[in-house]
Protein backbone atom coordinates (compact mmCIF):
# COMPACT_ATOMS: atom_id res chain seq x y z
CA UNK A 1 -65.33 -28.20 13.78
CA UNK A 2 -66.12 -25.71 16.61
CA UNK A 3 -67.85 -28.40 18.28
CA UNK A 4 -65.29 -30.94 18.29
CA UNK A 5 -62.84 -28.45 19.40
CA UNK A 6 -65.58 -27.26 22.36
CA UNK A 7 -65.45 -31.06 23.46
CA UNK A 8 -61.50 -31.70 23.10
CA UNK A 9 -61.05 -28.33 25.49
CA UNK A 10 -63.72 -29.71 27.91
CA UNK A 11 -61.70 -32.96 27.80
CA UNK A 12 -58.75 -31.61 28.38
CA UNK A 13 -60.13 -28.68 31.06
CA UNK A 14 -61.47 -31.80 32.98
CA UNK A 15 -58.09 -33.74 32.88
CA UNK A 16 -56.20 -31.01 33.80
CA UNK A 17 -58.21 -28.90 36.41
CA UNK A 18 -59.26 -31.91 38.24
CA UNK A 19 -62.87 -30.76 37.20
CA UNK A 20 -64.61 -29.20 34.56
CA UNK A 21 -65.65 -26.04 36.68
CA UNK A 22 -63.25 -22.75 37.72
CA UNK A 23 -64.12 -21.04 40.54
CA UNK A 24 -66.06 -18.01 39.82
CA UNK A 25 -65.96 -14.95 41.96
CA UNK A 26 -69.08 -14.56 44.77
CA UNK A 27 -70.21 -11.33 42.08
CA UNK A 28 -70.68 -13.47 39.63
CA UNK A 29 -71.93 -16.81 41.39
CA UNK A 30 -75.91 -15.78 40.79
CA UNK A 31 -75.76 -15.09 37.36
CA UNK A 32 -73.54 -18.15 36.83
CA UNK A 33 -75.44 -20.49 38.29
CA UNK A 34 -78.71 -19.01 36.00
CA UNK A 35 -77.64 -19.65 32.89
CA UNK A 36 -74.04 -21.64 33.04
CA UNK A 37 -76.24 -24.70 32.14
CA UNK A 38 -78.06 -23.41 29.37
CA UNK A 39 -75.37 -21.68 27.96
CA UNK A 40 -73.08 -24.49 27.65
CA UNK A 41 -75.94 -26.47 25.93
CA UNK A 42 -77.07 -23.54 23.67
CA UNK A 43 -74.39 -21.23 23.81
CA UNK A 44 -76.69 -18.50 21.30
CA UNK A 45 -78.94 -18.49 24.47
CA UNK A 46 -77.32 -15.22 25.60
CA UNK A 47 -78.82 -13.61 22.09
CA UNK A 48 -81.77 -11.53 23.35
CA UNK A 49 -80.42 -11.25 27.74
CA UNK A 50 -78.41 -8.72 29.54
CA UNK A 51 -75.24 -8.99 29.39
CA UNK A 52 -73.31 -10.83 31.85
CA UNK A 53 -71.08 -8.23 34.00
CA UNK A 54 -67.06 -9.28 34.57
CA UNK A 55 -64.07 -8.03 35.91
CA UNK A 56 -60.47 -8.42 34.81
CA UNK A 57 -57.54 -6.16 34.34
CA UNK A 58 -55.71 -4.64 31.97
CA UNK A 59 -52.22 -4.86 30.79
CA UNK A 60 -51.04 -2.09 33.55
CA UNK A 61 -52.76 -4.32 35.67
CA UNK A 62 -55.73 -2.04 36.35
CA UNK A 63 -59.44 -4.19 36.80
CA UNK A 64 -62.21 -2.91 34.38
CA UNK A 65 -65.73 -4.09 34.39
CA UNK A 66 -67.66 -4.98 31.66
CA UNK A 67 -70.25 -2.66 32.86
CA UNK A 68 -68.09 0.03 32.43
CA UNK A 69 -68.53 -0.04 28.33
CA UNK A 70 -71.87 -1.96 28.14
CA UNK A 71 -75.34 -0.74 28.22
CA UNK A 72 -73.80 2.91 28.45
CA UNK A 73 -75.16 3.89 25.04
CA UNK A 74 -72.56 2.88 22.65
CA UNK A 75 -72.37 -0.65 20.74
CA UNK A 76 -69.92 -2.92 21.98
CA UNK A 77 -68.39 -6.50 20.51
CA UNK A 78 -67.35 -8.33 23.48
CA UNK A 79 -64.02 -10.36 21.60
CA UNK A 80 -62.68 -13.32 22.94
CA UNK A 81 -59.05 -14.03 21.60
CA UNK A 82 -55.47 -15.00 22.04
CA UNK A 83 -52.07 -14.08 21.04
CA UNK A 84 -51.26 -17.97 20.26
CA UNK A 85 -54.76 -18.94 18.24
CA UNK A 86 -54.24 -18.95 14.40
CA UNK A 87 -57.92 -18.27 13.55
CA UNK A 88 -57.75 -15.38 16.12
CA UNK A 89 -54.56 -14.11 13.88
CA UNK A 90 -56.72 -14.57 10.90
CA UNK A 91 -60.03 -12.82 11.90
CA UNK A 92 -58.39 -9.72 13.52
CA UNK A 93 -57.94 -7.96 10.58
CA UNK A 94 -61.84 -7.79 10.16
CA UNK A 95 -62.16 -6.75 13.88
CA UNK A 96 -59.62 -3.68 13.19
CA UNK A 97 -61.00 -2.53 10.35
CA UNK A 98 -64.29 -2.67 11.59
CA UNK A 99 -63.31 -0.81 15.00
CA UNK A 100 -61.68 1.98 12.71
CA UNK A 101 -64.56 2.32 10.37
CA UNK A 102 -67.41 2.31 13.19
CA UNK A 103 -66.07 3.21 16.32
CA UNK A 104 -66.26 7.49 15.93
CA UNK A 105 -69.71 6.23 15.19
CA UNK A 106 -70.94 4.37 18.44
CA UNK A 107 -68.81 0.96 18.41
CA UNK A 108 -66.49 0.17 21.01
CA UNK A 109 -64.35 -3.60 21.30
CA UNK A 110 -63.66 -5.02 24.74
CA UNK A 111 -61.16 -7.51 24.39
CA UNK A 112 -60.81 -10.46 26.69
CA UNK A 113 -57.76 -12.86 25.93
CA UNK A 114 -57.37 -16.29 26.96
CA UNK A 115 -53.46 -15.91 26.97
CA UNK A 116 -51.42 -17.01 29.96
CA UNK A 117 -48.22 -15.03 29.00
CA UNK A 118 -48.45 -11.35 29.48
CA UNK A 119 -45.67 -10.69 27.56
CA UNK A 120 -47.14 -12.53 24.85
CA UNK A 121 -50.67 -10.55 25.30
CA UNK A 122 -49.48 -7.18 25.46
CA UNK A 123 -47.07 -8.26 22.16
CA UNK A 124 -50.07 -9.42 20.27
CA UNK A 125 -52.18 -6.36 21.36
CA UNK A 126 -49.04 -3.95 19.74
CA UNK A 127 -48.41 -6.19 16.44
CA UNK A 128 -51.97 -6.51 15.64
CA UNK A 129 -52.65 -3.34 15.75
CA UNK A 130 -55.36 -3.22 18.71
CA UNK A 131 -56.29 0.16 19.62
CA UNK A 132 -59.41 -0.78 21.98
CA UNK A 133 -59.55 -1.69 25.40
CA UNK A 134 -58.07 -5.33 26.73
CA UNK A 135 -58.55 -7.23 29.57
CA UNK A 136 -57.54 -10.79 30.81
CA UNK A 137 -56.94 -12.35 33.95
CA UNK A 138 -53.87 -14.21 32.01
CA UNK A 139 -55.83 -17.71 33.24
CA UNK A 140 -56.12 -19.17 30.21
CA UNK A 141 -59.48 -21.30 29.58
CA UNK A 142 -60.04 -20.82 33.00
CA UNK A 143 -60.56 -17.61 32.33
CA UNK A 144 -63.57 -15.98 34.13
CA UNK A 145 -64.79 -14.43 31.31
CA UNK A 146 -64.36 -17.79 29.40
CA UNK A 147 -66.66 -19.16 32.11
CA UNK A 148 -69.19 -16.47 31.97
CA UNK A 149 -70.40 -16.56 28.98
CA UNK A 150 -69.86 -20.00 28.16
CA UNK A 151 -66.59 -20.30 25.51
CA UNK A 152 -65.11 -23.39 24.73
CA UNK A 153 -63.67 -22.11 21.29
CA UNK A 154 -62.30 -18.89 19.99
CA UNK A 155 -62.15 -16.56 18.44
CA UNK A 156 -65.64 -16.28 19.20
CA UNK A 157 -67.46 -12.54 20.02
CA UNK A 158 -70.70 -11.19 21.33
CA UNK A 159 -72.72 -8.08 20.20
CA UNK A 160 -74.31 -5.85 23.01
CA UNK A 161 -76.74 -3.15 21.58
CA UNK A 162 -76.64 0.16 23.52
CA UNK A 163 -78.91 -1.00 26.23
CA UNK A 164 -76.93 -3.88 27.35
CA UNK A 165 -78.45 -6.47 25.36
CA UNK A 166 -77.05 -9.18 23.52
CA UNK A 167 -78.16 -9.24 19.58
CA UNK A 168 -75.27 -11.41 17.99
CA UNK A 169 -73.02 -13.88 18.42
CA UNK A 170 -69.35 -15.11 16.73
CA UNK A 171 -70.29 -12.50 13.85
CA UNK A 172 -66.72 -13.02 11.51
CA UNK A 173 -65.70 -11.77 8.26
CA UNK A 174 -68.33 -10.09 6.41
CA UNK A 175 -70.73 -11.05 8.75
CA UNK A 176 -69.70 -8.72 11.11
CA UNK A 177 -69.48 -5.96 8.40
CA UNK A 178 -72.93 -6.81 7.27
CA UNK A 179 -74.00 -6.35 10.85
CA UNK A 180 -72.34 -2.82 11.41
CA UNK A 181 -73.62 -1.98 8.29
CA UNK A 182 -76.75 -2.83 8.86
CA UNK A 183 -76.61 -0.95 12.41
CA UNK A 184 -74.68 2.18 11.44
CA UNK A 185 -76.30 2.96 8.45
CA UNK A 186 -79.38 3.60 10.57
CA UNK A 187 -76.72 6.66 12.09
């Protein structure tokens, strides 16, 4: 299913944007043009690299970097969402309750939403109960972030280890519990 859906949003990014490529800022034009390639082909690629730094604001309108919670010592799920994806809805749950139960313990969430509303975004953030830091650049699927690290499907996530490497990928449900667990009960 996630690859159909990867194809129909490729169809439709194509259609729409004229061409299947966003613009991505000069910062990020190196590391893009690495691995966009690979990633789009094998998106578990990124398991085992560095992650992939990115800047986009949050609700107040204030930019963040990636590299500002990453590789600083603390675990971190990179979360790709949106207020208006059903699955997203349905997985969030999991992703609170897993923030509340490991994050005094080394786990932060750095949200990046593919929403295009604010009003919508910052609505979502409140009803879902989304304590953790969010950032979007409110461009949709051209989202940099989106382009970064290769998503053509969400909710999808990324697990950086406390020295900036990637060690999982779209970990849902009890899979991401099982993770944590696994990494926290080391603690």
């Amino acid at each position: 299913m996630r690859i159909i859906t990867s194809l129909f949003l490729s169809v439709l990014l194509a259609l729409f944007s004229g061409n299947a490529k966003a613009k991505v800022s000069p910062d990020f034009a190196m590391a893009e043009t690495q691995l966009d390639s690979q990633i789009q082909d094998e998106p578990e690629s990124l398991i085992g690299k560095h992650f992939l730094d990115v800047k986009e604001a949050d609700p107040s309108g204030k930019a963040h970097r990636l590299s500002k919670y990453a590789g600083k010592g603390k675990w971190v799920l990179v979360d790709f969402w949106a207020s208006w994806c059903g699955p997203c809805r349905a997985e969030m749950p999991n992703v609170v309750a897993a923030y509340k139960k490991y994050h005094d313990k080394g786990f932060e969430i750095v949200g990046f939403s593919f929403d295009v509303d604010k009003d919508d975004w910052e609505n979502a953030i409140k009803s879902w109960d989304m304590p953790w830091i969010h950032l979007s650049d409110l461009k949709g699927w051209q989202s940099e972030a989106g382009r970064i690290y290769g998503i053509h499907g969400i909710p999808d996530n990324i697990l950086i280890n406390p020295d900036g490497i990637i060690v999982a990928r779209d970990l849902r449900g009890s899979e991401l519990e099982e993770k944590l667990s696994d990494i926290f009960g080391k603690y």
